[in-house]
N, C-alpha and C. Protein backbone atom coordinates (compact mmCIF):
# COMPACT_ATOMS: atom_id res chain seq x y z
N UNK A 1 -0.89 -16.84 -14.99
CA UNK A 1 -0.68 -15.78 -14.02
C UNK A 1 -2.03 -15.18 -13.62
N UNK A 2 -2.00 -14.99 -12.11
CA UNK A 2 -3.24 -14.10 -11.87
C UNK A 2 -3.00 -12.77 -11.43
N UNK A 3 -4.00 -11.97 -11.94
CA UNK A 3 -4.26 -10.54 -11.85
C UNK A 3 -4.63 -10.34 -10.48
N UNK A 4 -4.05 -9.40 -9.71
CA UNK A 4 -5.11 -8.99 -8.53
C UNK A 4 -4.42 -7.55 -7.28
N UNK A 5 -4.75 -7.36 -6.72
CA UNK A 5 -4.36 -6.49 -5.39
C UNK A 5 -3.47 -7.17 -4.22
N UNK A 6 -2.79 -6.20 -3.68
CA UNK A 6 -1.74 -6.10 -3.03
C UNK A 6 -2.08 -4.88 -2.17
N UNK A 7 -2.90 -4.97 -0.77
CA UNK A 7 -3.06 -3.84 -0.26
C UNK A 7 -2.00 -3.81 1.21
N UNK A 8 -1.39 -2.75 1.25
CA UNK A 8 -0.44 -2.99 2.58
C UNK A 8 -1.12 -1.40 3.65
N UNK A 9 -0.97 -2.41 4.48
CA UNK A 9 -1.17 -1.12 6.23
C UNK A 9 -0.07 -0.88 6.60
N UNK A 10 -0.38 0.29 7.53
CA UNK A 10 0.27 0.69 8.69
C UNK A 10 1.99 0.96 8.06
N UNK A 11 2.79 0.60 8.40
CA UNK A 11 4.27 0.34 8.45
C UNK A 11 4.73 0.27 7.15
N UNK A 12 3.68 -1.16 6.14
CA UNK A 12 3.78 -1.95 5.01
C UNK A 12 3.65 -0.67 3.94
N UNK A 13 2.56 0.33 4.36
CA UNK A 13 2.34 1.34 4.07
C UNK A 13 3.47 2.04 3.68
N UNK A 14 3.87 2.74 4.65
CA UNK A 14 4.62 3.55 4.93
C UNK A 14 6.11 3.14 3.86
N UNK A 15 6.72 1.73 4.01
CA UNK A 15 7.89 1.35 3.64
C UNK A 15 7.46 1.04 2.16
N UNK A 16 6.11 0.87 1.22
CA UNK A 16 5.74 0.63 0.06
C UNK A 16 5.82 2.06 -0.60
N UNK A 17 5.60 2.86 0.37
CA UNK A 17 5.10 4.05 -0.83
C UNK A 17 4.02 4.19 -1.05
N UNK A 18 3.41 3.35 -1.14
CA UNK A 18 1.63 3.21 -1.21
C UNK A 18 0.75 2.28 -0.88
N UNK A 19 -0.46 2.54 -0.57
CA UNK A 19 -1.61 1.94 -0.39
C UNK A 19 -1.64 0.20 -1.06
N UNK A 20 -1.28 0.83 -1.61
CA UNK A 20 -2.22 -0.71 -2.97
C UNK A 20 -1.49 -0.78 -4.15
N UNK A 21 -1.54 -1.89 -4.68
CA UNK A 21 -0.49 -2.16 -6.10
C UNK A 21 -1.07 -3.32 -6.73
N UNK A 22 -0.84 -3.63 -8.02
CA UNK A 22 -1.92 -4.66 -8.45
C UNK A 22 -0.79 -5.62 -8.56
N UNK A 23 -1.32 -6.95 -8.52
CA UNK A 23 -0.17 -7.81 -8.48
C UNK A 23 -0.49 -8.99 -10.10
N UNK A 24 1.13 -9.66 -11.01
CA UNK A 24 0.54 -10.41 -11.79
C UNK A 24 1.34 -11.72 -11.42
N UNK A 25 1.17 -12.30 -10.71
CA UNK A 25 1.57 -13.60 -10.42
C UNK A 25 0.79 -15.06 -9.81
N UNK A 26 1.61 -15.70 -10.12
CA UNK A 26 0.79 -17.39 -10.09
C UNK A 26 0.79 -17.22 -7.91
N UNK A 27 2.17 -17.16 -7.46
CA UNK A 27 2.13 -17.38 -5.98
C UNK A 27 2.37 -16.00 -5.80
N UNK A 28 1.65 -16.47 -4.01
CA UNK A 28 2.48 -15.12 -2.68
C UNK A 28 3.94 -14.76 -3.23
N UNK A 29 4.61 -15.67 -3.06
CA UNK A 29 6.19 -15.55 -3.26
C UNK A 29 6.33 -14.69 -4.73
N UNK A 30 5.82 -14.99 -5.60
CA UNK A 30 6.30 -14.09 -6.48
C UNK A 30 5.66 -13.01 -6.83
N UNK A 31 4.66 -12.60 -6.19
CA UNK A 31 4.29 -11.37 -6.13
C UNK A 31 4.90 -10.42 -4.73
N UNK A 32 5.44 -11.05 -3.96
CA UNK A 32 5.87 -10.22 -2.54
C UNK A 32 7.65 -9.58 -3.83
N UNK A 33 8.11 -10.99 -4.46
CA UNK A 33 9.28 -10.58 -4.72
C UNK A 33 8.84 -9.61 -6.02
N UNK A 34 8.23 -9.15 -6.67
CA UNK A 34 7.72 -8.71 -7.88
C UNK A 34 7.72 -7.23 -6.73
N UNK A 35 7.09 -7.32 -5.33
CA UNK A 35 7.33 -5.93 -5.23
C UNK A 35 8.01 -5.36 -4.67
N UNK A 36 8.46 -6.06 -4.25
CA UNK A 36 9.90 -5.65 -2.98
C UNK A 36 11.52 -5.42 -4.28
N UNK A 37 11.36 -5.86 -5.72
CA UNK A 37 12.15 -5.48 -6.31
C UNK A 37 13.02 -4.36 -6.28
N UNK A 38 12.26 -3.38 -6.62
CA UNK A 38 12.47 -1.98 -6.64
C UNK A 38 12.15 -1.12 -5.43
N UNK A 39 12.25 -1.67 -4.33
CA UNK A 39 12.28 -1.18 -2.97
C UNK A 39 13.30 -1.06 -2.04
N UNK A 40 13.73 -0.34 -0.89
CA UNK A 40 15.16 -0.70 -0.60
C UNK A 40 14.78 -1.93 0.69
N UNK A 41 15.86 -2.14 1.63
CA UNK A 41 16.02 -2.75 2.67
C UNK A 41 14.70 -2.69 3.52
N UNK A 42 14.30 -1.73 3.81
CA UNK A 42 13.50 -1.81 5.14
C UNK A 42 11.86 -2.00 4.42
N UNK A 43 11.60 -1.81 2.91
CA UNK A 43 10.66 -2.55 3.02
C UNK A 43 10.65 -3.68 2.91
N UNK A 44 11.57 -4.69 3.05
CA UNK A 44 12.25 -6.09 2.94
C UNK A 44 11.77 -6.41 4.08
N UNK A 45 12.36 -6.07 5.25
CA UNK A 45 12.18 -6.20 6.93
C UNK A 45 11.02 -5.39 7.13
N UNK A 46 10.17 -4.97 6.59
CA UNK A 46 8.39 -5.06 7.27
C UNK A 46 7.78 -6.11 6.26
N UNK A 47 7.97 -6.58 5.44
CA UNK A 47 7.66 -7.77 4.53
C UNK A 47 7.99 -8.90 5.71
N UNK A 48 9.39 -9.18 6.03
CA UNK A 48 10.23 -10.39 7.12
C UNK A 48 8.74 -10.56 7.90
N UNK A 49 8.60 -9.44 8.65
CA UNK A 49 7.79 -9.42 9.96
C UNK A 49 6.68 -9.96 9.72
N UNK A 50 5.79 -9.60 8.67
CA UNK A 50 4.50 -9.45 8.48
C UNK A 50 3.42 -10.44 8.13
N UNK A 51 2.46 -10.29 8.39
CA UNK A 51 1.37 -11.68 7.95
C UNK A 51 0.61 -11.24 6.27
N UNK A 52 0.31 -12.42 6.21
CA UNK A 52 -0.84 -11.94 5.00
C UNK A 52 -1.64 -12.43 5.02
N UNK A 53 -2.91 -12.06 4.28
CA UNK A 53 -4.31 -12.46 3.83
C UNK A 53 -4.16 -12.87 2.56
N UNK A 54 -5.10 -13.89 1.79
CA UNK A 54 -4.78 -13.90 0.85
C UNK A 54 -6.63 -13.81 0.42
N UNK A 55 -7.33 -12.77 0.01
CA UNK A 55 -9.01 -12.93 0.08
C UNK A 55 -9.68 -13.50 1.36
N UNK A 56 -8.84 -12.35 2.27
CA UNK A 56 -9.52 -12.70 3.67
C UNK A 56 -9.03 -13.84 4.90
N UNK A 57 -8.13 -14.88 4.24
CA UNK A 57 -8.05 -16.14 4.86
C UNK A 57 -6.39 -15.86 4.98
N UNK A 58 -5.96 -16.41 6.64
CA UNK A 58 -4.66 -15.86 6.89
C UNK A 58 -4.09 -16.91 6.02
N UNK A 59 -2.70 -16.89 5.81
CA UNK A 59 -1.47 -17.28 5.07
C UNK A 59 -0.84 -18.13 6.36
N UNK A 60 -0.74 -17.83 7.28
CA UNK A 60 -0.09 -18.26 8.18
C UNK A 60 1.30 -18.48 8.46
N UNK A 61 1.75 -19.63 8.80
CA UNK A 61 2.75 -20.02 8.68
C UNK A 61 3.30 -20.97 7.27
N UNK A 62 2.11 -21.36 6.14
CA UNK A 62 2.60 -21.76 4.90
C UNK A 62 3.47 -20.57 4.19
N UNK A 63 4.60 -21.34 3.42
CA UNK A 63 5.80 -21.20 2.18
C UNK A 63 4.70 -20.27 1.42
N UNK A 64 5.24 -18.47 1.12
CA UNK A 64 4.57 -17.76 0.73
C UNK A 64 4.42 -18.61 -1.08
N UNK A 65 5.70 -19.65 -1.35
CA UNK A 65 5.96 -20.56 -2.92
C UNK A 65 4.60 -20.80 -2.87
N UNK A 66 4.41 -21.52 -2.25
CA UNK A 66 2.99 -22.54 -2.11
C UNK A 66 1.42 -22.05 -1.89
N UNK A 67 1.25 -20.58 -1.92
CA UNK A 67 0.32 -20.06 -1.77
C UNK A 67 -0.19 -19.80 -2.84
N UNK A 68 -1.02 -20.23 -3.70
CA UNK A 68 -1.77 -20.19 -4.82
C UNK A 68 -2.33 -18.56 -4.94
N UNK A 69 -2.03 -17.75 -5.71
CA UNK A 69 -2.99 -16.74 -5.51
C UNK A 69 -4.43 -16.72 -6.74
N UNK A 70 -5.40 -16.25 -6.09
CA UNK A 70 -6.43 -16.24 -7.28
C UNK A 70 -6.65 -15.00 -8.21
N UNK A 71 -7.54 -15.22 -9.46
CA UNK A 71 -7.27 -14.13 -10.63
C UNK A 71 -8.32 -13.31 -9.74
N UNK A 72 -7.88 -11.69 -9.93
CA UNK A 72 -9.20 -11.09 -9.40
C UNK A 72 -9.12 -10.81 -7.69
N UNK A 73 -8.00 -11.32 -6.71
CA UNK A 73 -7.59 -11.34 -5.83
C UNK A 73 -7.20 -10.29 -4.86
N UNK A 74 -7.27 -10.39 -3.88
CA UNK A 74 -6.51 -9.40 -2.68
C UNK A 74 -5.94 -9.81 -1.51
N UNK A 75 -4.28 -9.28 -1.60
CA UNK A 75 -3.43 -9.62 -0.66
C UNK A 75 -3.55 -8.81 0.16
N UNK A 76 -3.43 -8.60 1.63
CA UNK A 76 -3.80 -7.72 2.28
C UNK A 76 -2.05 -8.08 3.23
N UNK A 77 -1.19 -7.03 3.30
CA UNK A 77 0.24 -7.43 4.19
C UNK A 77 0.02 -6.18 5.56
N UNK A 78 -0.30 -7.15 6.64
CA UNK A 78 -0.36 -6.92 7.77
C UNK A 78 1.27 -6.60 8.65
N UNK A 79 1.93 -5.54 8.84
CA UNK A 79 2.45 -5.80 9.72
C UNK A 79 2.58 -5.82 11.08
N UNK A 80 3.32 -5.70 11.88
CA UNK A 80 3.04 -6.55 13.55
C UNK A 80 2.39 -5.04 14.22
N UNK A 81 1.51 -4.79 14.67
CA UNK A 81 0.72 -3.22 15.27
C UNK A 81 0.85 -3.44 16.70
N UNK A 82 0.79 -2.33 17.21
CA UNK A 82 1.09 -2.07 18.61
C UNK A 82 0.18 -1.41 19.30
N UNK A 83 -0.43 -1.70 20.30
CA UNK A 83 -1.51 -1.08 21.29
C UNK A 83 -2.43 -1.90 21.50
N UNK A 84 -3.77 -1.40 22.05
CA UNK A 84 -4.28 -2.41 22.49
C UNK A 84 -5.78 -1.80 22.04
């Protein structure tokens, strides 16, 4: 398992409760579900929406399963922002 950060903006913010959370898992996937546990519905659906970083480099459209995270790490969960 790797140790690392979980920083959420804007919305991700707002529906987390907080800023930042440290994360202990091998993938994306089981650290998104590690925090969305104890959260209700709607931070579920700004999670749905949202992109991630995983140390800077987007996630994209890969299986959050398949995203290796590293020890020492930072997830950064972007959700969709508005303006210009």
């Amino acid at each position: 398992m790797a140790k690392g950060l979980i920083r959420y903006w804007a919305a991700a913010r707002a529906a987390a409760g907080t800023a930042e959370e440290p994360y202990d898992a091998t993938t994306l996937a089981e650290a998104l579900t590690a925090a969305a546990a104890d959260r209700g519905t709607d931070f579920g659906r700004v999670l749905a929406r949202s992109s991630f970083l995983v140390d800077g480099a987007p996630v994209g459209t890969r299986d959050p399963a398949a995203v290796t995270l590293p020890d020492g790490g930072t997830v950064e969960v972007l959700p969709p922002f508005a303006g210009g």
